[in-house]
Protein backbone atom coordinates (compact mmCIF):
# COMPACT_ATOMS: atom_id res chain seq x y z
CA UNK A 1 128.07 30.73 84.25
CA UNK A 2 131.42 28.98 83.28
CA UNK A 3 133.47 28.74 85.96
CA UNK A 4 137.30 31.13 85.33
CA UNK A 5 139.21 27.79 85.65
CA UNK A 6 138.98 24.04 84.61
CA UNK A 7 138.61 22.72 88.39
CA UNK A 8 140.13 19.47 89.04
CA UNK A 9 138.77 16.76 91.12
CA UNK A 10 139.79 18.18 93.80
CA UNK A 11 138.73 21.44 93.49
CA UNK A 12 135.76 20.53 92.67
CA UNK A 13 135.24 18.81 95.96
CA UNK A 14 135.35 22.15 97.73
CA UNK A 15 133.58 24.08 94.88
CA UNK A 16 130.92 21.55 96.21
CA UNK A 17 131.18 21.41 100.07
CA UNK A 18 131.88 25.53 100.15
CA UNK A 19 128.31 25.68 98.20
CA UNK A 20 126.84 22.76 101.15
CA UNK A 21 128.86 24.92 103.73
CA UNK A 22 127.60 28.41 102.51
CA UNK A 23 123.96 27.45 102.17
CA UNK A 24 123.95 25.79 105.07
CA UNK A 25 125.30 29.10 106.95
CA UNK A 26 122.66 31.14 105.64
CA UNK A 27 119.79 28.99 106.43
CA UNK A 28 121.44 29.37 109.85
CA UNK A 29 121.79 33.41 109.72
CA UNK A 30 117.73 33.45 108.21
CA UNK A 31 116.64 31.17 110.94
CA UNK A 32 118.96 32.88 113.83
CA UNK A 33 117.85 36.37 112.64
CA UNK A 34 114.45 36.07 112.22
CA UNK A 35 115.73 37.31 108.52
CA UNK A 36 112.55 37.52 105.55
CA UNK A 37 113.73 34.82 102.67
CA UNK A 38 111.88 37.45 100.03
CA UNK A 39 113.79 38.90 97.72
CA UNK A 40 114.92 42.23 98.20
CA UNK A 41 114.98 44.37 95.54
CA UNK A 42 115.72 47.68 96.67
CA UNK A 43 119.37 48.57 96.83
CA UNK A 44 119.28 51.24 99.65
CA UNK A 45 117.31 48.07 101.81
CA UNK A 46 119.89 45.57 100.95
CA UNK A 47 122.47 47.74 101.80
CA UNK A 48 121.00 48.81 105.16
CA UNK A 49 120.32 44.91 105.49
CA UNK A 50 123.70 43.53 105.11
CA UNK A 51 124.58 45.98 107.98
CA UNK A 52 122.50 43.97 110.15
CA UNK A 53 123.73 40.87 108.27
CA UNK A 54 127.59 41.44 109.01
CA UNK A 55 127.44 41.08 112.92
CA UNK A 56 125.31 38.36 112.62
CA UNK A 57 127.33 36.54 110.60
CA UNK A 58 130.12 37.36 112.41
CA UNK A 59 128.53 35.80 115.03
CA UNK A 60 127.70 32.31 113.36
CA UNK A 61 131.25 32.14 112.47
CA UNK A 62 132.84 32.27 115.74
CA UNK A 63 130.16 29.90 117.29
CA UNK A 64 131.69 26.68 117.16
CA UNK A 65 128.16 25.07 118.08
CA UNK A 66 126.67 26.66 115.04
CA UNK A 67 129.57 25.89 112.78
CA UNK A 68 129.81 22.07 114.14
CA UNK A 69 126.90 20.95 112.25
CA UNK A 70 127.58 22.30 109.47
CA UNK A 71 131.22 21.33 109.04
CA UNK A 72 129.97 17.75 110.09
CA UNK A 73 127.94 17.78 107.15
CA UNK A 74 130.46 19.34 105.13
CA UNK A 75 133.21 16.55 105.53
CA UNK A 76 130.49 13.62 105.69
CA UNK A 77 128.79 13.98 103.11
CA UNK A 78 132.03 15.63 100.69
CA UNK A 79 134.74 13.33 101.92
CA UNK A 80 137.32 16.44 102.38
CA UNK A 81 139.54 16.92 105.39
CA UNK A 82 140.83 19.95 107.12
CA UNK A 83 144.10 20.16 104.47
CA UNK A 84 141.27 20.24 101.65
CA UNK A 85 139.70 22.98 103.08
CA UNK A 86 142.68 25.29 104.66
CA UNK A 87 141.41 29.25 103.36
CA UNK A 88 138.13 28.09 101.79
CA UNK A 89 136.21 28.20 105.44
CA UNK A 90 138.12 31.18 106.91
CA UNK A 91 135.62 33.73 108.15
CA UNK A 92 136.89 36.77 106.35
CA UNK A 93 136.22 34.86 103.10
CA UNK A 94 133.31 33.27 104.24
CA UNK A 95 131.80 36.50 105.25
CA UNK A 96 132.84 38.20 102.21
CA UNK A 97 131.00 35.66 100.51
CA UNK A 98 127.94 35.69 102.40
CA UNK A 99 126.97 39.48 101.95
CA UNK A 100 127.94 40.04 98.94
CA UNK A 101 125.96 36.87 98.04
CA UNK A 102 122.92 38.22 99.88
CA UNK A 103 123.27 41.63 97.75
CA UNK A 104 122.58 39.82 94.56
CA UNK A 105 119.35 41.12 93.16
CA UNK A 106 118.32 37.34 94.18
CA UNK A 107 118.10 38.27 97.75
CA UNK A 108 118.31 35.43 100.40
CA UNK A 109 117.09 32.77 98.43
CA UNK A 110 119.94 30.35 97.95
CA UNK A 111 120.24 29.66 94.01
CA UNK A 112 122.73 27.82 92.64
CA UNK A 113 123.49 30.18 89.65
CA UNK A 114 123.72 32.78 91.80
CA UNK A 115 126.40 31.37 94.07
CA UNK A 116 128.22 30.27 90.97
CA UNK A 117 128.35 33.40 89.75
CA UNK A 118 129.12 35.13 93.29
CA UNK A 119 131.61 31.84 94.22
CA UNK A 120 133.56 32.71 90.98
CA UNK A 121 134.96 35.83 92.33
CA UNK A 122 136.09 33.90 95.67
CA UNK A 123 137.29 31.03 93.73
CA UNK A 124 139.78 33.46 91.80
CA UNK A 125 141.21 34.96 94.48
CA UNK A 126 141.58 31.31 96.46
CA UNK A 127 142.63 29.38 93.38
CA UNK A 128 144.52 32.01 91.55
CA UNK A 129 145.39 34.87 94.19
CA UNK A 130 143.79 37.24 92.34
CA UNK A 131 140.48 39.31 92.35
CA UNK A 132 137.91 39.81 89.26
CA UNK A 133 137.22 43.38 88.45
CA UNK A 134 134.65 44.62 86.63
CA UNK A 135 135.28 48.42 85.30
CA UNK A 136 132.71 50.85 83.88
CA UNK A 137 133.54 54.29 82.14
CA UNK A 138 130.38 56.17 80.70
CA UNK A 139 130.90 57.50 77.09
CA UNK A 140 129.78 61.30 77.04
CA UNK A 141 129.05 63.20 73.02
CA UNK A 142 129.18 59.46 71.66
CA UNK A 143 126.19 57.63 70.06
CA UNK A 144 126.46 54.40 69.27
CA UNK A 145 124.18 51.38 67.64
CA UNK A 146 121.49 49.83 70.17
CA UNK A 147 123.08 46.14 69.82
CA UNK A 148 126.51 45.87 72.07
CA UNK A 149 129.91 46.60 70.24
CA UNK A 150 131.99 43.62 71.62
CA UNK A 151 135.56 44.92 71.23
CA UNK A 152 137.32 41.70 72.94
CA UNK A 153 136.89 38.97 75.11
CA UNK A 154 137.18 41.44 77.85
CA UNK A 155 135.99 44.82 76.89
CA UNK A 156 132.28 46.30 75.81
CA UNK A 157 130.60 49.39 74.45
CA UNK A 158 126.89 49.29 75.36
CA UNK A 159 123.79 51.11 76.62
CA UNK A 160 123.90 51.93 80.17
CA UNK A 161 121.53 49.59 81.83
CA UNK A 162 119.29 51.58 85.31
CA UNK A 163 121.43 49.02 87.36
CA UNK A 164 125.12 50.63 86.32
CA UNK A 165 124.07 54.06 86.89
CA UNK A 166 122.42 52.95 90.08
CA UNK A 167 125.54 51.15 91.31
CA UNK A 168 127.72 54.26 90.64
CA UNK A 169 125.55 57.03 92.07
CA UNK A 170 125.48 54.93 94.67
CA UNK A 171 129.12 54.26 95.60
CA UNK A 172 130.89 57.76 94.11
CA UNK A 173 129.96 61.21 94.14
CA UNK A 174 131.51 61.49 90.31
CA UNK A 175 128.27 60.46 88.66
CA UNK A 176 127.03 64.31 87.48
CA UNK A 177 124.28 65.84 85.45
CA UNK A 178 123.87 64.60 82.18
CA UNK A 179 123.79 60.90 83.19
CA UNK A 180 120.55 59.55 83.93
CA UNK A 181 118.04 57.09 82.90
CA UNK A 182 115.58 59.62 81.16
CA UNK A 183 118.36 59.54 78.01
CA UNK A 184 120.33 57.32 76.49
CA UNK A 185 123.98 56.75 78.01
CA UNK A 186 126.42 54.37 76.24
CA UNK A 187 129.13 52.97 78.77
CA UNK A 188 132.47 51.11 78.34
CA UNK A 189 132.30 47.97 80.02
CA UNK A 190 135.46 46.43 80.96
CA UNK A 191 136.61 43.17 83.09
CA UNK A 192 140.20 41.95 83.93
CA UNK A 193 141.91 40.56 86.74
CA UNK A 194 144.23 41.97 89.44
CA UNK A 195 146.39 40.19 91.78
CA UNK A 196 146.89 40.48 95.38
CA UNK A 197 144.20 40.68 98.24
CA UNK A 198 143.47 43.41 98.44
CA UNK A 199 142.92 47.00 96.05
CA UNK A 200 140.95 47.53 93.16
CA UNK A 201 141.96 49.94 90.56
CA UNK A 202 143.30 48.35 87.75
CA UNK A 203 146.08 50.69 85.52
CA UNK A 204 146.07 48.19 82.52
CA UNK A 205 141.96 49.11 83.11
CA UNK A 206 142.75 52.76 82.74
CA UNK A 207 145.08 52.10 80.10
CA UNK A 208 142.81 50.14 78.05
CA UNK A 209 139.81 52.88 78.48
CA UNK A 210 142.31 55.66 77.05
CA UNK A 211 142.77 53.12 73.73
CA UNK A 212 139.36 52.83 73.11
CA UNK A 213 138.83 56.40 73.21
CA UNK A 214 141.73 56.83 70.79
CA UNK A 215 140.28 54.18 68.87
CA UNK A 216 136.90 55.75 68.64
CA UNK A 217 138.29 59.27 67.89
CA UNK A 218 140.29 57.82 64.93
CA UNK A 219 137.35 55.92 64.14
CA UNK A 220 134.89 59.71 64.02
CA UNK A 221 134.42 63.03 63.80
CA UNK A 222 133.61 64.31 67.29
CA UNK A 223 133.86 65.15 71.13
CA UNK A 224 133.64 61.94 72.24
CA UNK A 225 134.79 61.10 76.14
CA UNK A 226 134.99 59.31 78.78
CA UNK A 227 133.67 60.62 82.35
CA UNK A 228 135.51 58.55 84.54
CA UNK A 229 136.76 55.15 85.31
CA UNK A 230 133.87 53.05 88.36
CA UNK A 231 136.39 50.09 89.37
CA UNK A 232 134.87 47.25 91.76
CA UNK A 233 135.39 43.78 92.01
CA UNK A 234 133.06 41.80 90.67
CA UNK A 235 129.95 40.22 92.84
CA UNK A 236 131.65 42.41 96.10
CA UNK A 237 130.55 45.23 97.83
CA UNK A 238 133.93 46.15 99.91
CA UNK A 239 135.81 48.20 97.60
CA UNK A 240 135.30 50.50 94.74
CA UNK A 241 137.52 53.09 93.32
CA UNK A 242 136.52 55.79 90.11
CA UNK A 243 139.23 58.11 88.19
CA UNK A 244 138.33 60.93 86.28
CA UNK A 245 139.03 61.76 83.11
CA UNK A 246 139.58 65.05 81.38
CA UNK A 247 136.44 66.31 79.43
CA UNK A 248 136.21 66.86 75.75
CA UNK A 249 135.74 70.68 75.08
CA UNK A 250 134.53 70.19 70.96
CA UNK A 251 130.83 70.08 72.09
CA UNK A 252 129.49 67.91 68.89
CA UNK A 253 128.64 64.50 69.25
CA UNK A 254 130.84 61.17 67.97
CA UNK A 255 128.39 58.84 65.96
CA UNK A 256 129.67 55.45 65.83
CA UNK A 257 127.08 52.95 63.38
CA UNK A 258 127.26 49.68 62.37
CA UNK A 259 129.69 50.09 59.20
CA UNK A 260 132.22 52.05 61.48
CA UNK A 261 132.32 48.99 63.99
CA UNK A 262 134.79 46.93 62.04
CA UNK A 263 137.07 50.10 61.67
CA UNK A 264 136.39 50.88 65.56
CA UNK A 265 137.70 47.11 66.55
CA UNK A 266 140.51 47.61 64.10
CA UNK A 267 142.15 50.39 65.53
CA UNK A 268 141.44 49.62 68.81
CA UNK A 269 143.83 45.73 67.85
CA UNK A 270 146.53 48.39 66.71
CA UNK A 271 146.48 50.53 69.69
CA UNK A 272 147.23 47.59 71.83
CA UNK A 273 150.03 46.33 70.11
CA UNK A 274 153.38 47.92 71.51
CA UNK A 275 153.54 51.27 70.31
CA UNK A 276 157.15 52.69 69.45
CA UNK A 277 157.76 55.78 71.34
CA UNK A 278 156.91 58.24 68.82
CA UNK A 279 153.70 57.04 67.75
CA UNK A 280 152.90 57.19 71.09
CA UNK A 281 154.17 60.95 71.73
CA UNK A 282 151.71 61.89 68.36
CA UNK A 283 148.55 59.61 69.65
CA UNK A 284 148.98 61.68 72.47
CA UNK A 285 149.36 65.09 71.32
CA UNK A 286 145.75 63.97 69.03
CA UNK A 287 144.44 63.13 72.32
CA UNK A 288 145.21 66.32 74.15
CA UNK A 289 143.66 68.55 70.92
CA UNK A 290 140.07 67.19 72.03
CA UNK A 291 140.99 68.81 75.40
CA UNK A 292 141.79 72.16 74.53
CA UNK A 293 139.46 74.94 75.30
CA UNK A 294 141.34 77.25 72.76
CA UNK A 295 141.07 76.94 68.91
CA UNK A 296 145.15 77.90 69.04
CA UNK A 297 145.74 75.43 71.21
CA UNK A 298 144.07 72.80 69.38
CA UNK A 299 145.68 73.64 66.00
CA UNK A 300 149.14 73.76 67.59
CA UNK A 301 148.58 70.10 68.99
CA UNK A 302 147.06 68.72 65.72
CA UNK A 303 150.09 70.21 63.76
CA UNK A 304 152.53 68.83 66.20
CA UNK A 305 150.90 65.39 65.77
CA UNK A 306 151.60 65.57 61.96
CA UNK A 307 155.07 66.70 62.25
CA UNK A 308 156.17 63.88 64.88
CA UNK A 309 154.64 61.51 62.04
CA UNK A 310 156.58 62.95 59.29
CA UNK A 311 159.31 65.03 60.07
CA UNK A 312 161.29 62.51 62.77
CA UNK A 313 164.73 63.93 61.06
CA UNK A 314 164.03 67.54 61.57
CA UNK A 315 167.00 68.63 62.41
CA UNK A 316 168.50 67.84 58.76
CA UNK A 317 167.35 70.08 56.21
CA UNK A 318 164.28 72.43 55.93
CA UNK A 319 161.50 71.25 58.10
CA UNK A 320 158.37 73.53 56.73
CA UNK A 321 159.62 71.87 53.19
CA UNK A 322 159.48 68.53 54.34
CA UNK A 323 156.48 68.80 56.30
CA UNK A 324 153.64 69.86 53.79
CA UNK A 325 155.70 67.91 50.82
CA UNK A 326 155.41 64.79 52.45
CA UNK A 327 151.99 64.96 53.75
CA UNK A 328 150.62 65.60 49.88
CA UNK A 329 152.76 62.50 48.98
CA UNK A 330 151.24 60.20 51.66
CA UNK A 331 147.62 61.52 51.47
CA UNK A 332 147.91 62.16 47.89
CA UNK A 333 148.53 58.57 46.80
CA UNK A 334 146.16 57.68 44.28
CA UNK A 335 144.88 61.06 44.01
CA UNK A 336 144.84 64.11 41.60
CA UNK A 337 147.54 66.42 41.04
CA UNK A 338 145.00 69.00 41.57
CA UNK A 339 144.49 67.49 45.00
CA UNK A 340 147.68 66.79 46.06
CA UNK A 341 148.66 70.86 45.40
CA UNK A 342 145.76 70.98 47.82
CA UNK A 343 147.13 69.23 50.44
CA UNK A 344 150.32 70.99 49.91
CA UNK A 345 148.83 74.51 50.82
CA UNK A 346 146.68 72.96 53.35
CA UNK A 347 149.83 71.67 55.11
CA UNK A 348 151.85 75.05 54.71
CA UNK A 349 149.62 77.28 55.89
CA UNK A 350 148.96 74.73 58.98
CA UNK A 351 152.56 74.72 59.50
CA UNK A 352 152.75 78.40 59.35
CA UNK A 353 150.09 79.12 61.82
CA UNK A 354 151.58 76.83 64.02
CA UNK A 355 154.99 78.65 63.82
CA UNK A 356 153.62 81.87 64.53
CA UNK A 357 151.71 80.58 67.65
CA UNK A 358 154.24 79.05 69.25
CA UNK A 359 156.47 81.92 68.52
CA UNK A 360 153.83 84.20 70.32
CA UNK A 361 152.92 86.29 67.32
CA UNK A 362 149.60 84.99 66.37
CA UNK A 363 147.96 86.17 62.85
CA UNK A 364 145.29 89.01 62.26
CA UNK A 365 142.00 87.88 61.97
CA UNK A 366 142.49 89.47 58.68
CA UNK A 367 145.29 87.55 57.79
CA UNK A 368 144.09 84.55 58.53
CA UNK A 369 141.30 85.26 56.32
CA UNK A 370 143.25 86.03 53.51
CA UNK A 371 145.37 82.67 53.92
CA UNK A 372 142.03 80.35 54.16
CA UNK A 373 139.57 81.82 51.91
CA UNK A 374 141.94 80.68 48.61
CA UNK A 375 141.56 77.13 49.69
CA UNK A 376 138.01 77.24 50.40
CA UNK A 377 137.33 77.74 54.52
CA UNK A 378 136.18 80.60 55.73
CA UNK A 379 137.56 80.39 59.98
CA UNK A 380 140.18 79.29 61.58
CA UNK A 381 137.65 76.42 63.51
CA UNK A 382 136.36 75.29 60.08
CA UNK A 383 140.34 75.26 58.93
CA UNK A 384 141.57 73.08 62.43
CA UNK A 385 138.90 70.66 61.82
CA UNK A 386 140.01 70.13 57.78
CA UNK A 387 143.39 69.15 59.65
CA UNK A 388 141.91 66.98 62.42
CA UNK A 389 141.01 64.76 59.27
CA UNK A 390 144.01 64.87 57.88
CA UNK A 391 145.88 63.77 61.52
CA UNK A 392 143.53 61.39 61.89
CA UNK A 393 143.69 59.86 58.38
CA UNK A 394 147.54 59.92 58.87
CA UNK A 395 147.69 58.46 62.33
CA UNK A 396 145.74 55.44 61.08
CA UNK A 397 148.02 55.29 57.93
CA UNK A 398 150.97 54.91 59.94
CA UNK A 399 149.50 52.62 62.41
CA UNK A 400 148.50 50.30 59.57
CA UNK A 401 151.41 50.75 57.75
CA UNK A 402 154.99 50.55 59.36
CA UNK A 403 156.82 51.33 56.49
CA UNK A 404 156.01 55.26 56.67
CA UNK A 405 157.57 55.63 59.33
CA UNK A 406 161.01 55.50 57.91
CA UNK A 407 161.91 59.49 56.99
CA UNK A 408 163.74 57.92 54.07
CA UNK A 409 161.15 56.11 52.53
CA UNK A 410 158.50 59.19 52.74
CA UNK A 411 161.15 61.06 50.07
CA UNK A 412 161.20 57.89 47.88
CA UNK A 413 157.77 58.21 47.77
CA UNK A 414 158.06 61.81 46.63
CA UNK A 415 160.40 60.16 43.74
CA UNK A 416 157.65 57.81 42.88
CA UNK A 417 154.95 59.95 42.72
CA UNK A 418 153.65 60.98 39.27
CA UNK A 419 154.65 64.41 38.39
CA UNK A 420 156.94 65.31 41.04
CA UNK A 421 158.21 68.16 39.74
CA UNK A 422 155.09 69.45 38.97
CA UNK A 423 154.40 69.33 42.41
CA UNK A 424 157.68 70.13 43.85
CA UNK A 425 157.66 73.64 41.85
């Protein structure tokens, strides 16, 4: 593995006499211990093994006798001094090191991938002051292609491997039914850094997990979320922390396949630009309609999303007009006329459902009816999802395009448009 940093001379001196030091400590600890050099395998006996392991190393540490040699060796053979080596040989780190190096899946057998791999997390925090941590969030109602969908340098959506969902059962209670290794579980797969020495939730972790969830439901149709967020830093056992997230209440399934990839990755490079304060009062308000339990409730959020994205001046002028006029005009570029008076009634009679939820005076059943079945749906679920398209087509609009977002450039459209008045009347 590469190391994090370029390592200068230097550093590279005590890369190479921590590795001399570390080995040689462990060769003591196996030979002091009576310790097996097999590899374990199982994670319940490596785990009840490094409890064995800590006092023993403990132990090594604080014996001078047992350190002597080593060290000896250490300077001798890498030319380093006590200066070179101030915080690389204290025992908290060294100890640190050592279990979490005899956790690896390796075992006890000293292998120099392995301790670069399990030296770069040590090497961070002693070269940098920070720790590596490695974040997992398991997708639930999302399928996804077999191959991995690489989404940056730092974050992943893949299959969950036996060893993730091993690791998380293991170290939180959060893992329920439905995850498992008899079906297939994608899992978001993130890893960043955090300073200090200690702590391991990340919030620009948590904050990255909630954009590619946006991403994906702008991407697709469906119920698509994430259970929670597994924090721990990478290559050590110490610490872990997980944060739940709030369920999806749709119930169908968010199928992501190769040609929506490059539209997934797309959105997600929007979402993490800086997002001015009312996009990000409407990407919320999309988010929360997946959360809903109530078909209302969901239509109310999905018609307040569209409203913050094109009615930011509502307190001039008539805001029902505005609202389903300038909806046809952005969705209906390049369409029929036909299809733009479509999206004109579709918009109204969102709007007015809207207004007569929030003003506690829901329509009939029969009403309802009467207002869908002209425009072709036949229940109010069928009618909420026709406008979870439309939010969704318009969020990604406006993302792409900064120029809508300007309430007086949505009316020139309306000017431009081909047979406004037709449209208007």
């Amino acid at each position: 593995m590469t190391a994090i940093v370029k390592r200068s001379p230097q550093d590279q001196k005590i890369f190479e006499s921590f590795k001399r030091f570390a080995e040689e400590a462990l060769t003591i600890a196996i030979e002091a211990g009576g310790l097996r050099k097999q590899t374990i395998t199982n994670n319940k006996a490596r785990i009840a093994a490094l409890e064995s392991y800590q006092d023993l190393l403990a132990t090594l540490l604080a014996d001078e006798r047992a350190c002597a040699r080593v060290r000896s060796l250490v300077f001798r053979e890498g030319g380093l001094n006590e200066d070179d080596l101030k915080g690389y040989f204290e025992s908290d780190v060294l100890l640190r090191f050592l279990e979490n190096y005899i956790a690896q899946p390796s075992g006890t057998k000293f292998d120099a991938k392995t301790f670069e791999e399990v030296f770069e997390s040590v090497e961070a925090f002693l070269l940098q002051g920070c720790h590596l941590v490695r974040s997992l969030a398991p997708l639930c109602l999302f399928e996804g292609p077999d191959s991995p969908i690489y989404l940056d340098d730092e974050s992943t959506i893949r299959l969950a491997t036996a060893d993730d969902l091993s690791e998380i059962s293991s170290r939180t209670h959060l893992l329920a039914e439905g995850l498992g290794p008899e079906r297939k579980q994608w899992i978001v797969d993130i890893s960043s850094r955090i300073a200090g020495v200690s702590g391991v939730g990340v919030p620009s972790d948590i904050n990255r997990a909630e954009n590619i969830l946006t991403a994906i439901r702008l991407t697709a149709r469906g119920g698509a979320y994430l259970k929670f967020l597994f924090s721990t830093r990478k290559y050590d056992l110490s610490a872990s922390s997980a944060v739940p997230f709030t369920s999806s209440h749709l119930g169908t399934v968010t199928k992501i396949d190769g040609d929506s990839v490059s539209s997934l990755v797309e959105n997600l490079n929007i979402l993490r630009l800086e997002t001015p304060p009312e996009l990000g009062f409407a990407i919320r308000r999309f988010n929360q309609a997946f959360e809903r339990t109530e078909i209302n409730d969901r239509l109310v959020d999905l018609v307040i999303t569209l409203e913050s994205l094109v009615v930011r001046d509502g307190n001039n002028g008539e805001v029902s007009y505005k609202f389903k006029m300038r909806i046809a005009a952005l969705l209906g570029r390049g369409k029929t006329l036909e299809e733009r008076r479509s999206l004109r009634s579709i918009a109204k009679a969102a709007y007015d459902f809207r207004s007569s939820i929030a003003h506690g005076n829901p329509k009939t059943p029969k009403s309802i009816l009467k207002t869908l079945r002209p425009m072709g749906f036949y229940n109010l679920a069928e009618f909420t999802l026709e406008i979870e398209d439309l939010t969704r087509e318009l969020l990604q609009l406006i993302l792409r395009s900064p120029e809508f977002r300007d309430p007086k450039l949505l009316d020139d459209l309306l000017l431009t448009t081909s047979e406004t008045e037709t449209l208007t009347g």
